[in-house]
C-alpha atoms as a PDB file:
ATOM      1  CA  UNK A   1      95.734  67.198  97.968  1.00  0.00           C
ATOM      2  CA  UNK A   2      93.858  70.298  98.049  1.00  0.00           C
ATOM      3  CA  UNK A   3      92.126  72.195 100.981  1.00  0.00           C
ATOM      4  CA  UNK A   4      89.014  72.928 101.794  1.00  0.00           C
ATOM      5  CA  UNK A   5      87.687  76.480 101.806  1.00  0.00           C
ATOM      6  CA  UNK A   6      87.854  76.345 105.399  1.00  0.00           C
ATOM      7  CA  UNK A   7      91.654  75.454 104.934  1.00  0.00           C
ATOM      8  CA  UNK A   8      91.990  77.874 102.261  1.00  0.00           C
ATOM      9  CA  UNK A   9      90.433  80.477 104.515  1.00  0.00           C
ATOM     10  CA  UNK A  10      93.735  79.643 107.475  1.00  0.00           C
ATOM     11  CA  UNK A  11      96.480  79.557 104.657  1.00  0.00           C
ATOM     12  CA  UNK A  12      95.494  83.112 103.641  1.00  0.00           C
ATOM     13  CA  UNK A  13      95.348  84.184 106.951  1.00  0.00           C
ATOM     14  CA  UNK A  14      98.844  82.468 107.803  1.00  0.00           C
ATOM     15  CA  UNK A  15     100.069  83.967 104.708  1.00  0.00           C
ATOM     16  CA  UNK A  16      99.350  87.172 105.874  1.00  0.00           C
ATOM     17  CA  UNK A  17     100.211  87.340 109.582  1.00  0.00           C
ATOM     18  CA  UNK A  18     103.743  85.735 108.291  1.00  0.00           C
ATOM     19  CA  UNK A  19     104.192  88.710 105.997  1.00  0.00           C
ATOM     20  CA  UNK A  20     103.149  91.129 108.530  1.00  0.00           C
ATOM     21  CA  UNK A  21     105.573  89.878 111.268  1.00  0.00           C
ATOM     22  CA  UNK A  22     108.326  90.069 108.718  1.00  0.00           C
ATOM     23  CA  UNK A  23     108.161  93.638 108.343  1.00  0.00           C
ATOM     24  CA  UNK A  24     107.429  94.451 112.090  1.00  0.00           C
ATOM     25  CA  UNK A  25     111.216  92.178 112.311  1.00  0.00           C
ATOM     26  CA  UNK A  26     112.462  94.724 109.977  1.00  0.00           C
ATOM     27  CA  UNK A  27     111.413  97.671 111.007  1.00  0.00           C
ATOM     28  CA  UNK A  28     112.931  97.059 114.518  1.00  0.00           C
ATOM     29  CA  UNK A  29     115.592  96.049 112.928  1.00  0.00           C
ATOM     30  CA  UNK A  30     116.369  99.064 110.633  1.00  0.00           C
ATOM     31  CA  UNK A  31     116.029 101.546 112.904  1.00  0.00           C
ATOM     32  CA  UNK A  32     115.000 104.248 110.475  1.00  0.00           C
ATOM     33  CA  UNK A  33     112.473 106.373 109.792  1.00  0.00           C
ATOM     34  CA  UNK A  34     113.538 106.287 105.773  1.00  0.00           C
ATOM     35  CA  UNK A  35     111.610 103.475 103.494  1.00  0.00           C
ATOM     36  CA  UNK A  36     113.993 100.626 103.014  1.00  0.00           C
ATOM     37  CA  UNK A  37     113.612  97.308 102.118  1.00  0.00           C
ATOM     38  CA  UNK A  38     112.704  95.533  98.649  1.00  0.00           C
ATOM     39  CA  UNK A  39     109.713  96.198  96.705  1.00  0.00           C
ATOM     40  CA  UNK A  40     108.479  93.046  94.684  1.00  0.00           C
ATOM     41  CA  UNK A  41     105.933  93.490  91.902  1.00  0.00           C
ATOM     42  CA  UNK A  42     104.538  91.511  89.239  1.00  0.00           C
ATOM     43  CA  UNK A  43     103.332  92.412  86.352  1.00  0.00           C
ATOM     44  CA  UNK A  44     102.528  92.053  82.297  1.00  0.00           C
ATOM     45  CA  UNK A  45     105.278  92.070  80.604  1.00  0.00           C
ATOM     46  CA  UNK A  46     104.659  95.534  78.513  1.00  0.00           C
ATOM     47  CA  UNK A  47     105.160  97.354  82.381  1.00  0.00           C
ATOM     48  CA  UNK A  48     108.557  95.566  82.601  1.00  0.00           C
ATOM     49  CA  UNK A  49     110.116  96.534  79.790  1.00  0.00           C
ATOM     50  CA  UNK A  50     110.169 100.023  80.043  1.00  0.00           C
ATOM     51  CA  UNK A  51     107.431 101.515  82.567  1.00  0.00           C
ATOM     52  CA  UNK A  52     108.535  99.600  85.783  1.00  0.00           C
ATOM     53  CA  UNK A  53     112.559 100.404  85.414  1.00  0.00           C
ATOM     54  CA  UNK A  54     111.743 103.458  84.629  1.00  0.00           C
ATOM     55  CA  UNK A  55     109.577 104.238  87.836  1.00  0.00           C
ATOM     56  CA  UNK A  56     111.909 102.456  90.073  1.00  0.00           C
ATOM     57  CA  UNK A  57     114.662 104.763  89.017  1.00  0.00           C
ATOM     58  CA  UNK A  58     112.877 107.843  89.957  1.00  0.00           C
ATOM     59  CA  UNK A  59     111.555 106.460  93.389  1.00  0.00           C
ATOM     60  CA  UNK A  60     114.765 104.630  94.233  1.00  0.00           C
ATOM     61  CA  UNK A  61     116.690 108.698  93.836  1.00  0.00           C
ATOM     62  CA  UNK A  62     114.421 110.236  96.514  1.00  0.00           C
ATOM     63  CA  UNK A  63     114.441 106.847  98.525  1.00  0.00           C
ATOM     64  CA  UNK A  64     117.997 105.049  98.227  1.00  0.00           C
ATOM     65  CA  UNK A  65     117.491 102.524 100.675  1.00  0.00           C
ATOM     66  CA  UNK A  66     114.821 100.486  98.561  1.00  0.00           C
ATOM     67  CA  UNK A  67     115.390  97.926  95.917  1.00  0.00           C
ATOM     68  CA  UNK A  68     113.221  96.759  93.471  1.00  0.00           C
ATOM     69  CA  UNK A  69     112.567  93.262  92.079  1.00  0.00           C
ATOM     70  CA  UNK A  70     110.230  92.625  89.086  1.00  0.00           C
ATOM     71  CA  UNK A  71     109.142  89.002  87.295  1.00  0.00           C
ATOM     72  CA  UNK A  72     106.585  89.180  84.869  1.00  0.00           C
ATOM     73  CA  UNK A  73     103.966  86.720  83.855  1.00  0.00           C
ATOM     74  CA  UNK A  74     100.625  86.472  83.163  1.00  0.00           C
ATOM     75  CA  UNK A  75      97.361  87.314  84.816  1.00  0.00           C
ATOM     76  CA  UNK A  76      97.097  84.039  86.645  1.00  0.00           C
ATOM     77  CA  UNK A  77     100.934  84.158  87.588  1.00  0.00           C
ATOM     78  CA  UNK A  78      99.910  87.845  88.860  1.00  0.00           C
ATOM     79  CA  UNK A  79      97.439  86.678  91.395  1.00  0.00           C
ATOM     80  CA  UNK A  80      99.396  83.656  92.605  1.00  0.00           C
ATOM     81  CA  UNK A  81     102.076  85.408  93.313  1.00  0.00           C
ATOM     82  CA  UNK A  82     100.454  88.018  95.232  1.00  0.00           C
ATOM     83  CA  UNK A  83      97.551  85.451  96.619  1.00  0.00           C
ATOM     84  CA  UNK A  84     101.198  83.301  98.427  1.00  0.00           C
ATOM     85  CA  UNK A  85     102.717  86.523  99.208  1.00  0.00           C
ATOM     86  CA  UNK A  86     105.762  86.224  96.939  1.00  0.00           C
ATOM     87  CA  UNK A  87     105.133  89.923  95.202  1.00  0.00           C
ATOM     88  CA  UNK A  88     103.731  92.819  97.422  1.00  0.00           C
ATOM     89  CA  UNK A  89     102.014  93.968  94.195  1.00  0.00           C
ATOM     90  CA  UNK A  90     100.632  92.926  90.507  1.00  0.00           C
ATOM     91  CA  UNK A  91      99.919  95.851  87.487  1.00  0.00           C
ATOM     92  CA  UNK A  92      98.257  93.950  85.108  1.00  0.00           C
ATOM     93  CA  UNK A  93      95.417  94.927  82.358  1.00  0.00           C
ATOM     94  CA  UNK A  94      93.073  92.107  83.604  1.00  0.00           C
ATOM     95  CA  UNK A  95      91.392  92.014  86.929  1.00  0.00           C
ATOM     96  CA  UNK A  96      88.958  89.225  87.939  1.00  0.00           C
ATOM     97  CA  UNK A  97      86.942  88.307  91.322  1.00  0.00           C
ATOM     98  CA  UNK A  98      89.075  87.098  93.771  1.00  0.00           C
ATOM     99  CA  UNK A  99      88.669  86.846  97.470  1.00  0.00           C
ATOM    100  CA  UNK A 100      92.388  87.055  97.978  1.00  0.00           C
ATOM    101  CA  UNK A 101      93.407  90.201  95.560  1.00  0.00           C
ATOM    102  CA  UNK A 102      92.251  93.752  96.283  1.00  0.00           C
ATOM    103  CA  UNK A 103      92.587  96.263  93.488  1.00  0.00           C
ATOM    104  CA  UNK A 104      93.802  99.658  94.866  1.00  0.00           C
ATOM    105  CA  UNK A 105      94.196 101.364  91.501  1.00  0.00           C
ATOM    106  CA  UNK A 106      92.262 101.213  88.405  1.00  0.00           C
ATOM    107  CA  UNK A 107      93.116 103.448  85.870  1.00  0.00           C
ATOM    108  CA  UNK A 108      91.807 103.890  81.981  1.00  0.00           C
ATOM    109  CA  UNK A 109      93.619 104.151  79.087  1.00  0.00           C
ATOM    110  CA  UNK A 110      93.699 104.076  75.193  1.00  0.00           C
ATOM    111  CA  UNK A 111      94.646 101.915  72.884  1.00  0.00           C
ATOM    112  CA  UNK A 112      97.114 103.481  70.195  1.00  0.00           C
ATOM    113  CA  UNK A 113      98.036 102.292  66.836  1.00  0.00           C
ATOM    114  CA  UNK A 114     102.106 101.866  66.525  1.00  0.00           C
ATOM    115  CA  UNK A 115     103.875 102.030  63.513  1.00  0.00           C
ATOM    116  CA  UNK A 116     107.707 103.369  62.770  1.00  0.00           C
ATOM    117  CA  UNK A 117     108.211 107.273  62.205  1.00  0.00           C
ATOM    118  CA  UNK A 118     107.734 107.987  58.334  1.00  0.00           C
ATOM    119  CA  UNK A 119     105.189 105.092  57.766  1.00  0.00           C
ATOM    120  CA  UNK A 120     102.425 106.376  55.227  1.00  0.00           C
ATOM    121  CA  UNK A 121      99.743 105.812  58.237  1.00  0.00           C
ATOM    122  CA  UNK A 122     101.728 108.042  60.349  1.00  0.00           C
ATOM    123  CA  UNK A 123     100.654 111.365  57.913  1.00  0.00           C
ATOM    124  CA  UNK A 124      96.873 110.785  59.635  1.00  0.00           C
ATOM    125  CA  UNK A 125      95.629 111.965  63.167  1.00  0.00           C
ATOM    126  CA  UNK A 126      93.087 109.900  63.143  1.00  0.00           C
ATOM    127  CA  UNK A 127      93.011 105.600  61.675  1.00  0.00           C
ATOM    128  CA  UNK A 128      90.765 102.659  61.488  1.00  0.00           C
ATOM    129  CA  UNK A 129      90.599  99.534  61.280  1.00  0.00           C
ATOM    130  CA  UNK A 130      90.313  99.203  57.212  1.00  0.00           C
ATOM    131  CA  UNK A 131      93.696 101.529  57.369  1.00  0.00           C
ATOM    132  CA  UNK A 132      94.872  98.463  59.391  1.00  0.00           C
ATOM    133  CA  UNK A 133      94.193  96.108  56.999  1.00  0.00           C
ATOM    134  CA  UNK A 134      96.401  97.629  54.335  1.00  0.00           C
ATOM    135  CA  UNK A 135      99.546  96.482  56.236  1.00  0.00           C
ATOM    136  CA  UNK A 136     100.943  93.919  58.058  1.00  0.00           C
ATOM    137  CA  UNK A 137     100.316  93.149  61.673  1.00  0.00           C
ATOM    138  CA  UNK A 138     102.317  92.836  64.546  1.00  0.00           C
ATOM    139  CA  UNK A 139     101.232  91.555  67.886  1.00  0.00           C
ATOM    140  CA  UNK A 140     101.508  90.040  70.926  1.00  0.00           C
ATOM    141  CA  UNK A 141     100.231  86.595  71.500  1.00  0.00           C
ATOM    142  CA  UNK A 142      97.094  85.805  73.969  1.00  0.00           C
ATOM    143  CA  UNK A 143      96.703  89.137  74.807  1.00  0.00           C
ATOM    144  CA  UNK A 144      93.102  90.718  75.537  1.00  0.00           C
ATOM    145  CA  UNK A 145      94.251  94.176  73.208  1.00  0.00           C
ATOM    146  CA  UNK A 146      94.274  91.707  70.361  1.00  0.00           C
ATOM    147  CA  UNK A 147      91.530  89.396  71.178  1.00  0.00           C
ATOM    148  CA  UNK A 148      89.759  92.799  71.024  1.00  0.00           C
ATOM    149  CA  UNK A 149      90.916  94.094  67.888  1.00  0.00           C
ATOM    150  CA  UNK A 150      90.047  90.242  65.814  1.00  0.00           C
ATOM    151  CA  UNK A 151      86.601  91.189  67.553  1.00  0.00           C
ATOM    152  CA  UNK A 152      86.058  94.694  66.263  1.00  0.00           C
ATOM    153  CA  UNK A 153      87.572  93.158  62.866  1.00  0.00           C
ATOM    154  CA  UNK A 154      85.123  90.240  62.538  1.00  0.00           C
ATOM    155  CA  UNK A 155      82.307  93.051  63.410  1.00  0.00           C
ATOM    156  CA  UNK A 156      83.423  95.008  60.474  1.00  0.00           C
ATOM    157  CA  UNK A 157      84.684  92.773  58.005  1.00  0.00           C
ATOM    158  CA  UNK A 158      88.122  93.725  57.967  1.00  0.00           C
ATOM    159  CA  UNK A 159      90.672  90.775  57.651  1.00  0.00           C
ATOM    160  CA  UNK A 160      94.003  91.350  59.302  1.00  0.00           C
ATOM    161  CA  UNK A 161      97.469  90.107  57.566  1.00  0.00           C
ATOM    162  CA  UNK A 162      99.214  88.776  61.039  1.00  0.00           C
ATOM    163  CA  UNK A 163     103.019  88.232  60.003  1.00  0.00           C
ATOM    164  CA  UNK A 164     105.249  89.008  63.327  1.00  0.00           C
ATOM    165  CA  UNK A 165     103.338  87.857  66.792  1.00  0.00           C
ATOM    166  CA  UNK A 166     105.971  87.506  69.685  1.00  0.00           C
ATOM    167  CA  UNK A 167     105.524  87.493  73.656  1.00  0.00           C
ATOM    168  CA  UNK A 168     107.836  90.157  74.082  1.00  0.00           C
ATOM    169  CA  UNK A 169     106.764  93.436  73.374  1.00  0.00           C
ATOM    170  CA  UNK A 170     110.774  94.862  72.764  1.00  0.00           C
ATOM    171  CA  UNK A 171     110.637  92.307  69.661  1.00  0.00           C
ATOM    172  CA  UNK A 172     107.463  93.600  68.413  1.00  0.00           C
ATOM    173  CA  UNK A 173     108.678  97.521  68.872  1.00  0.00           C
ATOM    174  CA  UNK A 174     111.761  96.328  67.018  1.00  0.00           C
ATOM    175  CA  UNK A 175     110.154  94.688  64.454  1.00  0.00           C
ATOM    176  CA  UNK A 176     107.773  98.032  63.686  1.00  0.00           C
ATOM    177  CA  UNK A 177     111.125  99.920  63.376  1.00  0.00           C
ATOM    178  CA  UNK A 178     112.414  97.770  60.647  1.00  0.00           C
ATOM    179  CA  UNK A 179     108.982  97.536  58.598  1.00  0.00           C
ATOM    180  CA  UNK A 180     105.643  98.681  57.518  1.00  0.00           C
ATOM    181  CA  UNK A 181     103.675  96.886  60.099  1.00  0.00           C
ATOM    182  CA  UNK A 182     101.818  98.275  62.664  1.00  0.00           C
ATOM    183  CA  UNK A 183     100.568  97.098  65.964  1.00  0.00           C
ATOM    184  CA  UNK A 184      98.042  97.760  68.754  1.00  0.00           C
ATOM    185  CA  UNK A 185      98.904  99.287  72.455  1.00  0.00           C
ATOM    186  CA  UNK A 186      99.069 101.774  75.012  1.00  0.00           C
ATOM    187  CA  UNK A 187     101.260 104.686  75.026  1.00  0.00           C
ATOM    188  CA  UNK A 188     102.281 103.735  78.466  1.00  0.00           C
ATOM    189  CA  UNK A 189     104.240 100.428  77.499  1.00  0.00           C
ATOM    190  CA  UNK A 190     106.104 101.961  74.340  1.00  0.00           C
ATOM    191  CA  UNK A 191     107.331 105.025  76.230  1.00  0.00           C
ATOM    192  CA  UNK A 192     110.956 104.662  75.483  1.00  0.00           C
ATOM    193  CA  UNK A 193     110.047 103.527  71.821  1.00  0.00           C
ATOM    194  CA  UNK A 194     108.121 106.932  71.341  1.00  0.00           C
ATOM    195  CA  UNK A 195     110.326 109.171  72.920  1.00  0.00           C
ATOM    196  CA  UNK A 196     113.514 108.029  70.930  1.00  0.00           C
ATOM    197  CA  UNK A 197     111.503 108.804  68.325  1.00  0.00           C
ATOM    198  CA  UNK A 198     111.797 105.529  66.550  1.00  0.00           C
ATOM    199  CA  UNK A 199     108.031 105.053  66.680  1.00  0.00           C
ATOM    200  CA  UNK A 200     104.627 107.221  66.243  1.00  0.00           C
ATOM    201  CA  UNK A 201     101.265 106.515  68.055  1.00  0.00           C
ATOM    202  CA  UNK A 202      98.219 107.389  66.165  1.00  0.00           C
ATOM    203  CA  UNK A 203      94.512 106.914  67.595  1.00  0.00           C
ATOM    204  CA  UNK A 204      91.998 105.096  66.428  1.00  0.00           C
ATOM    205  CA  UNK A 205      88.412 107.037  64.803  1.00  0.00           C
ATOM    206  CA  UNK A 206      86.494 104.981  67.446  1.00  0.00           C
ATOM    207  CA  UNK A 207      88.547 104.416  70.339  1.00  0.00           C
ATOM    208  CA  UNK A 208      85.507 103.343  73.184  1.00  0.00           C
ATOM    209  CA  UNK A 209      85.891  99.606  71.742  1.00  0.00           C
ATOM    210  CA  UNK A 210      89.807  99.574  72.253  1.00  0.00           C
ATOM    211  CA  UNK A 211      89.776 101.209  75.706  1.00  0.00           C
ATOM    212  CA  UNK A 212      92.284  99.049  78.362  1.00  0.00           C
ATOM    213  CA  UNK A 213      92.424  99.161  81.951  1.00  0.00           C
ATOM    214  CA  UNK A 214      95.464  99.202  84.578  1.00  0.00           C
ATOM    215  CA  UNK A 215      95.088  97.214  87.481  1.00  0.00           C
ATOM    216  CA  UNK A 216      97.292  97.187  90.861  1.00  0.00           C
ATOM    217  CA  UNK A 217      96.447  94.341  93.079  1.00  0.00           C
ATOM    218  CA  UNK A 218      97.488  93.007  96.362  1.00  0.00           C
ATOM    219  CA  UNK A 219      97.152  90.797  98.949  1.00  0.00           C
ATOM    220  CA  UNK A 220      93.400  91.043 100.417  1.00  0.00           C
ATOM    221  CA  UNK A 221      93.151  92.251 103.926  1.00  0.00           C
ATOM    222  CA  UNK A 222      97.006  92.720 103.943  1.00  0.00           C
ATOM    223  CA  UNK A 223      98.696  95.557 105.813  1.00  0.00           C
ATOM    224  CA  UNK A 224     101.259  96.907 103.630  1.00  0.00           C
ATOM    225  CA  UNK A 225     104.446  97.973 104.438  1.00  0.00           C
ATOM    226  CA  UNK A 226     105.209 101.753 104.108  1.00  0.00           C
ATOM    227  CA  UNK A 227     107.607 101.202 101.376  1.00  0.00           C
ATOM    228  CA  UNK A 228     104.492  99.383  99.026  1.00  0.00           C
ATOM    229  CA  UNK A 229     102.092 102.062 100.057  1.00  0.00           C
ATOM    230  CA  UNK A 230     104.742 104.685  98.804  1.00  0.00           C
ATOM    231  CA  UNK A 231     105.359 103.301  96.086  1.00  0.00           C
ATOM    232  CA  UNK A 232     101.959 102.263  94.761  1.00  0.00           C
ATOM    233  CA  UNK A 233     100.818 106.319  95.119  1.00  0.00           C
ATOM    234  CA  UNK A 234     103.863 107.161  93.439  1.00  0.00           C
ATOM    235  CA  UNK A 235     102.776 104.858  90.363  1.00  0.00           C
ATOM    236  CA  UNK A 236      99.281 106.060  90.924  1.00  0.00           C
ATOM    237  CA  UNK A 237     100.831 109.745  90.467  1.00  0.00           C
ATOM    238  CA  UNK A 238     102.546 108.854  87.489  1.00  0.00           C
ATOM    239  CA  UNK A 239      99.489 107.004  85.775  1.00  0.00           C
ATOM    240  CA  UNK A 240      97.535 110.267  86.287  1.00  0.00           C
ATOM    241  CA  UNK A 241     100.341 112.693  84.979  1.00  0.00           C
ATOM    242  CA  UNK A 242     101.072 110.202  81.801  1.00  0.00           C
ATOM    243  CA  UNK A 243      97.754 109.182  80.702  1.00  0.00           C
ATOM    244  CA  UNK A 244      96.090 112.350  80.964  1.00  0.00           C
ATOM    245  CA  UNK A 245      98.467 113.940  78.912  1.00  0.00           C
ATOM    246  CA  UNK A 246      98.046 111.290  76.810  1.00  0.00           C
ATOM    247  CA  UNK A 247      93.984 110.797  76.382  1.00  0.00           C
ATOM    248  CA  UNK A 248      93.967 108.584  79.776  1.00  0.00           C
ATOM    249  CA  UNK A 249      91.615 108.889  82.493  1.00  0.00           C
ATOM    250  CA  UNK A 250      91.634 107.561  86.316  1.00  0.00           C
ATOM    251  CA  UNK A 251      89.074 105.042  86.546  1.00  0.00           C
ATOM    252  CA  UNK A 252      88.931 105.284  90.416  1.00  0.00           C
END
């Protein structure tokens, strides 16, 4: 059976004043000015692996009494899981209309190529797409980065050699470190790659083409708890000190 709009309309308002009454409960019953209480996000799987953990660390030392749960999925899992008010938040690179999902932060990025440390691309500052096509490819599957890229390729006549595609990006990073492929992505979601200094990003000649968005989304007319509000600046803060240093720019 499925509702009307008018019904649809009720649930999401149900949805909401549920969620609301739940954290008035807790805050009564807490007694404490500290944030406590469990953050739940959703998001792409490239924030999970290394972004998300990461973050939670950090805000978890200056607020202890928070925990953190994260389930990944993609952007349709993102807004129903926010939309029936099972995560307080989604971080996602798509974002479409939706009368139940706000975006709070939008924030731009660039698309890097990835390749290991000591691959013959990783002697240039600057690549394109027919350096690409001298190697093999690695890349997720379904995703918009590489929907983009097979785009910009057709466009140019490049042909791509695609010989590793997996849905999990930690395969893919792995794979890079064992081989002279190279893949697509933002800085952002190989962090821990990068900084181990297993991998090298390298930009592309003509990066306006390539450019991503971040997206956090929640529940439409919702009034957050104090914890999500916290914690969503905090990412915010992040996104702005990573990224810029990193040829990123706040969208909003």
């Amino acid at each position: 059976m499925k509702l009307t709009t008018a019904g649809e309309l009720l649930a999401s308002y149900v949805r909401r004043l549920v969620l609301e009454q739940q954290e008035i409960v807790s805050n009564i019953a807490s007694k404490q000015s500290e944030l406590s209480g469990t953050i739940k996000i959703v998001s792409a799987e490239g924030f999970a692996t290394s972004f998300i953990p990461k973050l939670a660390a950090e805000f978890q030392a200056r607020h202890p009494a928070i925990s953190v749960q994260c389930v990944t999925g993609s952007h349709s899992d993102i807004f129903r899981e926010i939309r029936h008010g099972h995560s307080d938040l989604g971080m996602s690179f798509e974002n479409r209309p939706d009368p139940d999902i706000s975006t709070v932060v939008r924030f731009g990025c660039e698309t890097k190529i990835i390749m290991r440390r000591g691959h013959k691309l990783a002697g240039k500052s600057v690549l394109n797409l027919i350096d690409l096509a001298r190697y093999p490819i690695a890349t997720s599957l379904g995703t918009t980065t590489r929907q983009i890229f097979e785009h910009r390729a057709a466009i140019e006549g490049v042909e791509f050699s695609i010989k590793f595609q997996s849905t999990n990006s930690a395969s893919i990073f792995n794979y890079l470190s064992a081989s002279d492929a190279v893949s697509f992505g933002i800085e952002l979601t190989s962090r821990e790659w990068l900084d181990q200094g297993h991998l090298v990003a390298r930009p592309l000649d003509n990066p306006e083409p390539f450019r991503r968005n971040i997206y956090i989304s929640v529940m439409a007319d919702r009034t957050l708890p104090r914890r999500v509000e916290t914690f969503i600046e905090f990412i915010h803060q992040e996104l702005r000190l990573t990224l810029r240093n990193n040829q990123g720019w706040p969208s909003s």
